[in-house]
PDB file of N, CA and C in Angstrom:
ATOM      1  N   UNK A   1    -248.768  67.785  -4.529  1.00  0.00           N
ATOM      2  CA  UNK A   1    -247.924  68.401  -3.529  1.00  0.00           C
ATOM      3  C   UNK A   1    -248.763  69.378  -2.722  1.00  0.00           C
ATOM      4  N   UNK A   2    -248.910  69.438  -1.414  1.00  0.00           N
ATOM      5  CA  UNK A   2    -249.178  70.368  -0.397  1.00  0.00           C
ATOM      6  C   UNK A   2    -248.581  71.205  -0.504  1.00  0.00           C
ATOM      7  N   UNK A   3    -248.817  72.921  -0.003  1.00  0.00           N
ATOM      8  CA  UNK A   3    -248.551  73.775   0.843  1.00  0.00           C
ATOM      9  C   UNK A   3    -248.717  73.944   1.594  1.00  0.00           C
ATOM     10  N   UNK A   4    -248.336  74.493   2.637  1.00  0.00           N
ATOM     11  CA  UNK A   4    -247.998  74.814   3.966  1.00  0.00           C
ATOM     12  C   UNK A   4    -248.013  76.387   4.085  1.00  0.00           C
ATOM     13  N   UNK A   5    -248.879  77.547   4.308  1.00  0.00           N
ATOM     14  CA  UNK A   5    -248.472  78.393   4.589  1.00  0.00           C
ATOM     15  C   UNK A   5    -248.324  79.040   6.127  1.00  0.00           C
ATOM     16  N   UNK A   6    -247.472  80.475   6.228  1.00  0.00           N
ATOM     17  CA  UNK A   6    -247.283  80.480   7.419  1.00  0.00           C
ATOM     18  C   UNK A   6    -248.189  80.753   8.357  1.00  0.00           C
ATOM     19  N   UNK A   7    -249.865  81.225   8.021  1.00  0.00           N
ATOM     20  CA  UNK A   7    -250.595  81.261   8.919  1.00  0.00           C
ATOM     21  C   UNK A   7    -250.730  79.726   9.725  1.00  0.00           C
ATOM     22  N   UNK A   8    -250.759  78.500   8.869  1.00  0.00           N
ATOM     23  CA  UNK A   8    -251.187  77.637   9.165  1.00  0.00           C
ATOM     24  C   UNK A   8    -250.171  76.908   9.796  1.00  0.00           C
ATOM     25  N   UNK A   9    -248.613  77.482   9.847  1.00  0.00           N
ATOM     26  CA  UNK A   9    -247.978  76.934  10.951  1.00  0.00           C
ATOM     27  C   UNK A   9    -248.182  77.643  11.877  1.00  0.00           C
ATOM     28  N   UNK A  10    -248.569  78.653  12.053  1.00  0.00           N
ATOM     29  CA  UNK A  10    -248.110  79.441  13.187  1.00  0.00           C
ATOM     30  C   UNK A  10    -250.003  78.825  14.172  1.00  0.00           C
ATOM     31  N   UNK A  11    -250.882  78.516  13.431  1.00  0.00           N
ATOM     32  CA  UNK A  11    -252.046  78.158  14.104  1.00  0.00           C
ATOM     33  C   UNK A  11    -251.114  76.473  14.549  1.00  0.00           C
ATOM     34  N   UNK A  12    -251.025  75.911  13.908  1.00  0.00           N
ATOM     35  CA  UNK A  12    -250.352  74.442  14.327  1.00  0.00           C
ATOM     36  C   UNK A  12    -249.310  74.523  15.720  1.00  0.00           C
ATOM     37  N   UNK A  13    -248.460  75.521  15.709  1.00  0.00           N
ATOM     38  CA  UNK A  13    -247.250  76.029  16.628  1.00  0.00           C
ATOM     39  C   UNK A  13    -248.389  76.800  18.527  1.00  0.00           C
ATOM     40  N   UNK A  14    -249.359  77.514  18.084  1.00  0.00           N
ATOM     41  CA  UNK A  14    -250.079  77.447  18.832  1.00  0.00           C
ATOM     42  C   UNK A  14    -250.909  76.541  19.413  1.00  0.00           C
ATOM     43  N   UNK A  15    -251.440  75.467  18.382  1.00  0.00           N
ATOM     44  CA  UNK A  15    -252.130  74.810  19.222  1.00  0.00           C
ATOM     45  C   UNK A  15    -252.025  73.319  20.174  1.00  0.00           C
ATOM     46  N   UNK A  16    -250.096  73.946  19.976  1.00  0.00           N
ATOM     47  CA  UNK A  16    -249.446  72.786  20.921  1.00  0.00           C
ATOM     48  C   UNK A  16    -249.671  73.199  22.267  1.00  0.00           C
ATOM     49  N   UNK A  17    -249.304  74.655  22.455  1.00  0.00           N
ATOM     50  CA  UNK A  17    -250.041  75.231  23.642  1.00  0.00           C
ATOM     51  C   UNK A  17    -251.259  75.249  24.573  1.00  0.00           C
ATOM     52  N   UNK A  18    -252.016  74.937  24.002  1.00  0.00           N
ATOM     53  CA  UNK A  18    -253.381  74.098  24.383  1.00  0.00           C
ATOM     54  C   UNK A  18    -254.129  72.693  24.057  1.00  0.00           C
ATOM     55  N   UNK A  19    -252.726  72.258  24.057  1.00  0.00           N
ATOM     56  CA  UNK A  19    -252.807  70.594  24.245  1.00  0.00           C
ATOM     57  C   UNK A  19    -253.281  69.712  22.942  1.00  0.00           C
ATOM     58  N   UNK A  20    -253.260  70.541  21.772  1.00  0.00           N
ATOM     59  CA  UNK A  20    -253.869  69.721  20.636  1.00  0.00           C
ATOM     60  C   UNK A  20    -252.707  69.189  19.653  1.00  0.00           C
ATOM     61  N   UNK A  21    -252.962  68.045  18.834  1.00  0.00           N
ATOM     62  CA  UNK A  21    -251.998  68.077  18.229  1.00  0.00           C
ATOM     63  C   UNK A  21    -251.262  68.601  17.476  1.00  0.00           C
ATOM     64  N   UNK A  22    -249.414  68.748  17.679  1.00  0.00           N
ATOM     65  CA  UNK A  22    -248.950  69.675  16.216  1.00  0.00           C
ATOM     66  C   UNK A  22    -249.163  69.073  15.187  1.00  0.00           C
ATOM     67  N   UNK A  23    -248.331  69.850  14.297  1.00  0.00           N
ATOM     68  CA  UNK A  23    -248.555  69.483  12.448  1.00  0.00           C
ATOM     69  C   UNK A  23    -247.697  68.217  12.414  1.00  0.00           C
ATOM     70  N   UNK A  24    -246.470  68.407  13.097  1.00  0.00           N
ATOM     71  CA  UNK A  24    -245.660  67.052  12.736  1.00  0.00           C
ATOM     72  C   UNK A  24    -246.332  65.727  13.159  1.00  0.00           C
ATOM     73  N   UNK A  25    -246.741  65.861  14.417  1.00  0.00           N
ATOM     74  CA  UNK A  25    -247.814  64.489  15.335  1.00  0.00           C
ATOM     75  C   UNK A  25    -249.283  64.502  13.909  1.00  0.00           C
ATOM     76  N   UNK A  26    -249.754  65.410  13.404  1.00  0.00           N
ATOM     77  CA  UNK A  26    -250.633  65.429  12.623  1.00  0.00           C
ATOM     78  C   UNK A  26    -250.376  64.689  11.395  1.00  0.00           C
ATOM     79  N   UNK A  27    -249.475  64.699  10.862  1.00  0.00           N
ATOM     80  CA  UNK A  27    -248.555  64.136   9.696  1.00  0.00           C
ATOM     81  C   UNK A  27    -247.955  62.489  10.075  1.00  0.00           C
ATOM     82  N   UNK A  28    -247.867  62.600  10.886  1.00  0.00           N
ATOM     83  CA  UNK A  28    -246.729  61.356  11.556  1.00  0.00           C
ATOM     84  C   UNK A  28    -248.354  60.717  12.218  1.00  0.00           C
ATOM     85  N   UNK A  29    -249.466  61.259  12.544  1.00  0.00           N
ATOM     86  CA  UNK A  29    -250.565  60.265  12.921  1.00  0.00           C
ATOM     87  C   UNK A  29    -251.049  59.666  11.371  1.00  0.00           C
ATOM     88  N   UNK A  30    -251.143  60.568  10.738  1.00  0.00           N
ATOM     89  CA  UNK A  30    -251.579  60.278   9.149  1.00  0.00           C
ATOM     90  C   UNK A  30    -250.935  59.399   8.996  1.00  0.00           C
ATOM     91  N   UNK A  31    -249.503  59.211   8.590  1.00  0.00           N
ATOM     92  CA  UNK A  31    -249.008  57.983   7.649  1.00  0.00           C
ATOM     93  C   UNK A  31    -249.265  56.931   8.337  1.00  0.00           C
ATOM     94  N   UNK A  32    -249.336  56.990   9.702  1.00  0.00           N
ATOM     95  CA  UNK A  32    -249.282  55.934  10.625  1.00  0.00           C
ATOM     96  C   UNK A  32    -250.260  55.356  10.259  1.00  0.00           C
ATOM     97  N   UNK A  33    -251.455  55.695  10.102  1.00  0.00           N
ATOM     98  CA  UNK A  33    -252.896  55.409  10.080  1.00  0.00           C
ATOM     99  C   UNK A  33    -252.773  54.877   8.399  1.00  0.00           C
ATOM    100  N   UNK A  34    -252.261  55.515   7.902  1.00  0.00           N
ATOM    101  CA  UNK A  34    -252.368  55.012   6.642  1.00  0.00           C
ATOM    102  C   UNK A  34    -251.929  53.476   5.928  1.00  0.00           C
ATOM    103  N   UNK A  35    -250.990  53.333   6.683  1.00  0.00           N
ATOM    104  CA  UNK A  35    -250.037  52.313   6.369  1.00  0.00           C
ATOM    105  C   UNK A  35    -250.570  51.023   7.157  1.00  0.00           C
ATOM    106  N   UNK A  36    -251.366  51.441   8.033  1.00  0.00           N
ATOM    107  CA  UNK A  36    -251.929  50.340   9.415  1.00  0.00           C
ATOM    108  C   UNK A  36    -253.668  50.010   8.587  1.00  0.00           C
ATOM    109  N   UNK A  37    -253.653  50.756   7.895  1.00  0.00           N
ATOM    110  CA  UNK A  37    -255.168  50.459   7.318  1.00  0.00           C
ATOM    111  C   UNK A  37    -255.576  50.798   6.045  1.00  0.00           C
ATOM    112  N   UNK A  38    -254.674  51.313   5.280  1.00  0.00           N
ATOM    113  CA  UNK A  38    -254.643  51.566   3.951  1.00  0.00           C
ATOM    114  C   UNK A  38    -255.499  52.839   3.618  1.00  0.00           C
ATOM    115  N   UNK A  39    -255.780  53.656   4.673  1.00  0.00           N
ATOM    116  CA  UNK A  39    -256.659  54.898   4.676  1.00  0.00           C
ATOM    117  C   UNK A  39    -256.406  56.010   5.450  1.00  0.00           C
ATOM    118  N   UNK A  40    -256.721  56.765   5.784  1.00  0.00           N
ATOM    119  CA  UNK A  40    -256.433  57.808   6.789  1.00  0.00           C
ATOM    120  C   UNK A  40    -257.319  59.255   6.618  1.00  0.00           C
ATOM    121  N   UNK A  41    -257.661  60.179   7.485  1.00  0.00           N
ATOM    122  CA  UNK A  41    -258.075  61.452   7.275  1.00  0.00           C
ATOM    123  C   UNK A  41    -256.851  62.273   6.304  1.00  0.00           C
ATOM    124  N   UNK A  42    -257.152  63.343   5.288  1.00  0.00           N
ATOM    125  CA  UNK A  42    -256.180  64.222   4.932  1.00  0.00           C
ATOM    126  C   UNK A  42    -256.011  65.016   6.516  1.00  0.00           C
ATOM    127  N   UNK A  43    -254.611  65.269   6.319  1.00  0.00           N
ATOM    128  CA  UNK A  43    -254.347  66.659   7.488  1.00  0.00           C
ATOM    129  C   UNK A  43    -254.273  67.937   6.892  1.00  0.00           C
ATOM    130  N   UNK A  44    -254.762  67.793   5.170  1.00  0.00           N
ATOM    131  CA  UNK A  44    -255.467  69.646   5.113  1.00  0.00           C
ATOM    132  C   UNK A  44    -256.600  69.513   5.144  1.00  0.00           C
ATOM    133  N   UNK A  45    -257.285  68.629   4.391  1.00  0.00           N
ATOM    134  CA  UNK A  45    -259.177  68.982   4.081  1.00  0.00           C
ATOM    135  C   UNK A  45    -259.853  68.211   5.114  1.00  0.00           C
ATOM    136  N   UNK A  46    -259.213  66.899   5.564  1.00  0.00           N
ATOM    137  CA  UNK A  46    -260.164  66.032   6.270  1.00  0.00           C
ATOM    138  C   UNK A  46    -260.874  65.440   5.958  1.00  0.00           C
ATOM    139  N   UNK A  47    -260.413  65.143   4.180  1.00  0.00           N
ATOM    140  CA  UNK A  47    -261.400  63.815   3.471  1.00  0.00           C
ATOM    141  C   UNK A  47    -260.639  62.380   3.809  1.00  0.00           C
ATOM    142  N   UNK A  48    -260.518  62.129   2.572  1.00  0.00           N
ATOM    143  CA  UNK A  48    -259.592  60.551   3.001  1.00  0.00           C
ATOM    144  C   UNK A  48    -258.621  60.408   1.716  1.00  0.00           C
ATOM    145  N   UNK A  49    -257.358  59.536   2.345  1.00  0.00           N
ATOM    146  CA  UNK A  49    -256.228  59.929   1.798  1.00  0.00           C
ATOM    147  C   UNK A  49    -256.456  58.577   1.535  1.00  0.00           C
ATOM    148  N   UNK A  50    -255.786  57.957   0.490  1.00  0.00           N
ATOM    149  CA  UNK A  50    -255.625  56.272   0.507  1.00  0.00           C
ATOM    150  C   UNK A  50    -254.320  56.220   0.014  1.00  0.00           C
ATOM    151  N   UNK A  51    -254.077  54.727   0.406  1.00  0.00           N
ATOM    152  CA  UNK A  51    -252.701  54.362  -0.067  1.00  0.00           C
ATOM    153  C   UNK A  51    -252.514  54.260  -1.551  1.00  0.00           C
ATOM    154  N   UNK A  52    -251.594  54.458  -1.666  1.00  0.00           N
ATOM    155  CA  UNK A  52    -251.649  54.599  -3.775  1.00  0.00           C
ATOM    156  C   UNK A  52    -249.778  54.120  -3.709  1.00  0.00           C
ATOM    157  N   UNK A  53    -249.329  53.348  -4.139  1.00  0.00           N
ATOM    158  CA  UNK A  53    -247.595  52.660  -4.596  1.00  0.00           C
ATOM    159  C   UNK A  53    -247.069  52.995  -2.959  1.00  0.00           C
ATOM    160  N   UNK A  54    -246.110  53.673  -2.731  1.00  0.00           N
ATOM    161  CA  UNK A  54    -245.408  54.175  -1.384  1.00  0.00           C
ATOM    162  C   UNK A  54    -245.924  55.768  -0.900  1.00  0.00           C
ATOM    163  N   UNK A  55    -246.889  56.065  -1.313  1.00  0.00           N
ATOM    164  CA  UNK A  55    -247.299  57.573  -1.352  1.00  0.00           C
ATOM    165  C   UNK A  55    -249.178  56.963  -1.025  1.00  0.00           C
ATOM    166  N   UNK A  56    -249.669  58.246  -0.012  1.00  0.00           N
ATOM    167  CA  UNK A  56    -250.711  58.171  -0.039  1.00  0.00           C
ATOM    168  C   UNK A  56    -251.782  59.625  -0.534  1.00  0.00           C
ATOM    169  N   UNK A  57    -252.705  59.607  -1.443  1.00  0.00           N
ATOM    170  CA  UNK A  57    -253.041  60.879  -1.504  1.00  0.00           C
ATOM    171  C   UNK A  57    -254.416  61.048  -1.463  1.00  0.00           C
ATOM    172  N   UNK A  58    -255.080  62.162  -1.273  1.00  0.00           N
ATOM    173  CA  UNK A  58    -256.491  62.580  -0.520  1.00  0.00           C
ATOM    174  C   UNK A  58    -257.515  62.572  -1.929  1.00  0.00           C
ATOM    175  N   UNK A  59    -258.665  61.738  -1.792  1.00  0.00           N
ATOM    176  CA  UNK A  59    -259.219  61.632  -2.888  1.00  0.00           C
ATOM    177  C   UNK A  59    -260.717  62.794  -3.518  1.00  0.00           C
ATOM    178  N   UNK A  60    -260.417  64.331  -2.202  1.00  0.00           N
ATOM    179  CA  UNK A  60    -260.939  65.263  -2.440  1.00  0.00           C
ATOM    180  C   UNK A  60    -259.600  66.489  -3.011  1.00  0.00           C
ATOM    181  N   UNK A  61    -258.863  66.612  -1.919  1.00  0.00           N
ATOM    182  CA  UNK A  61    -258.322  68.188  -2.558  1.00  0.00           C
ATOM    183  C   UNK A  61    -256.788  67.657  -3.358  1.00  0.00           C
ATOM    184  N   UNK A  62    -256.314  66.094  -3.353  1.00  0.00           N
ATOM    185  CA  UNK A  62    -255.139  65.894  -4.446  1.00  0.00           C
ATOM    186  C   UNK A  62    -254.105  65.658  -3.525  1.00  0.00           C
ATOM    187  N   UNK A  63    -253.697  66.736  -2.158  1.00  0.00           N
ATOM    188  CA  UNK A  63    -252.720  66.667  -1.766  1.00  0.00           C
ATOM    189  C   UNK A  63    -252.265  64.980  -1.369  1.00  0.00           C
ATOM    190  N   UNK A  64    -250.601  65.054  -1.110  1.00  0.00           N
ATOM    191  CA  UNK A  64    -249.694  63.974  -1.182  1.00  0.00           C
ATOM    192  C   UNK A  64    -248.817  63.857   0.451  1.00  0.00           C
ATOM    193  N   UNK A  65    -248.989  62.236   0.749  1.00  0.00           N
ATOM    194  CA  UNK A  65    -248.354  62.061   1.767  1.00  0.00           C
ATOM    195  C   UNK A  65    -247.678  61.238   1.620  1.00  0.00           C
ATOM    196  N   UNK A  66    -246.009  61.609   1.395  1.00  0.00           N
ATOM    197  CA  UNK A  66    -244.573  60.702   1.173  1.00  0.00           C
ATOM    198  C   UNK A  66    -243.722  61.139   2.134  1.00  0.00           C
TER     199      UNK A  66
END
């Protein structure tokens, strides 16, 4: 399981403001990517997440994408 803390929304919430992607488009590019290729970047560490049953998870820091 991920956390989310509030510095790191409030950097995500800003950097819609200068044109980068939010957390949700960040999350929602992930599974996308995941499911289309069985891999994807994590959207905390930026290793690689793989597909594992209906859940995909990052094979450096653990976190989970369901």
């Amino acid at each position: 399981m991920t956390t989310i803390t509030a510095p790191l929304l409030a950097r995500a919430e800003q950097s819609a403001d200068v044109g980068e992607l939010t957390l949700e488009q960040r999350l929602g590019g992930a599974w996308q990517e995941l499911h289309d290729h069985g891999a994807a970047a994590c959207p905390v560490c930026g290793d690689r997440v793989t597909l594992a049953g209906d859940a995909g998870r990052c094979d450096r820091c653990g976190s989970e994408l369901r």
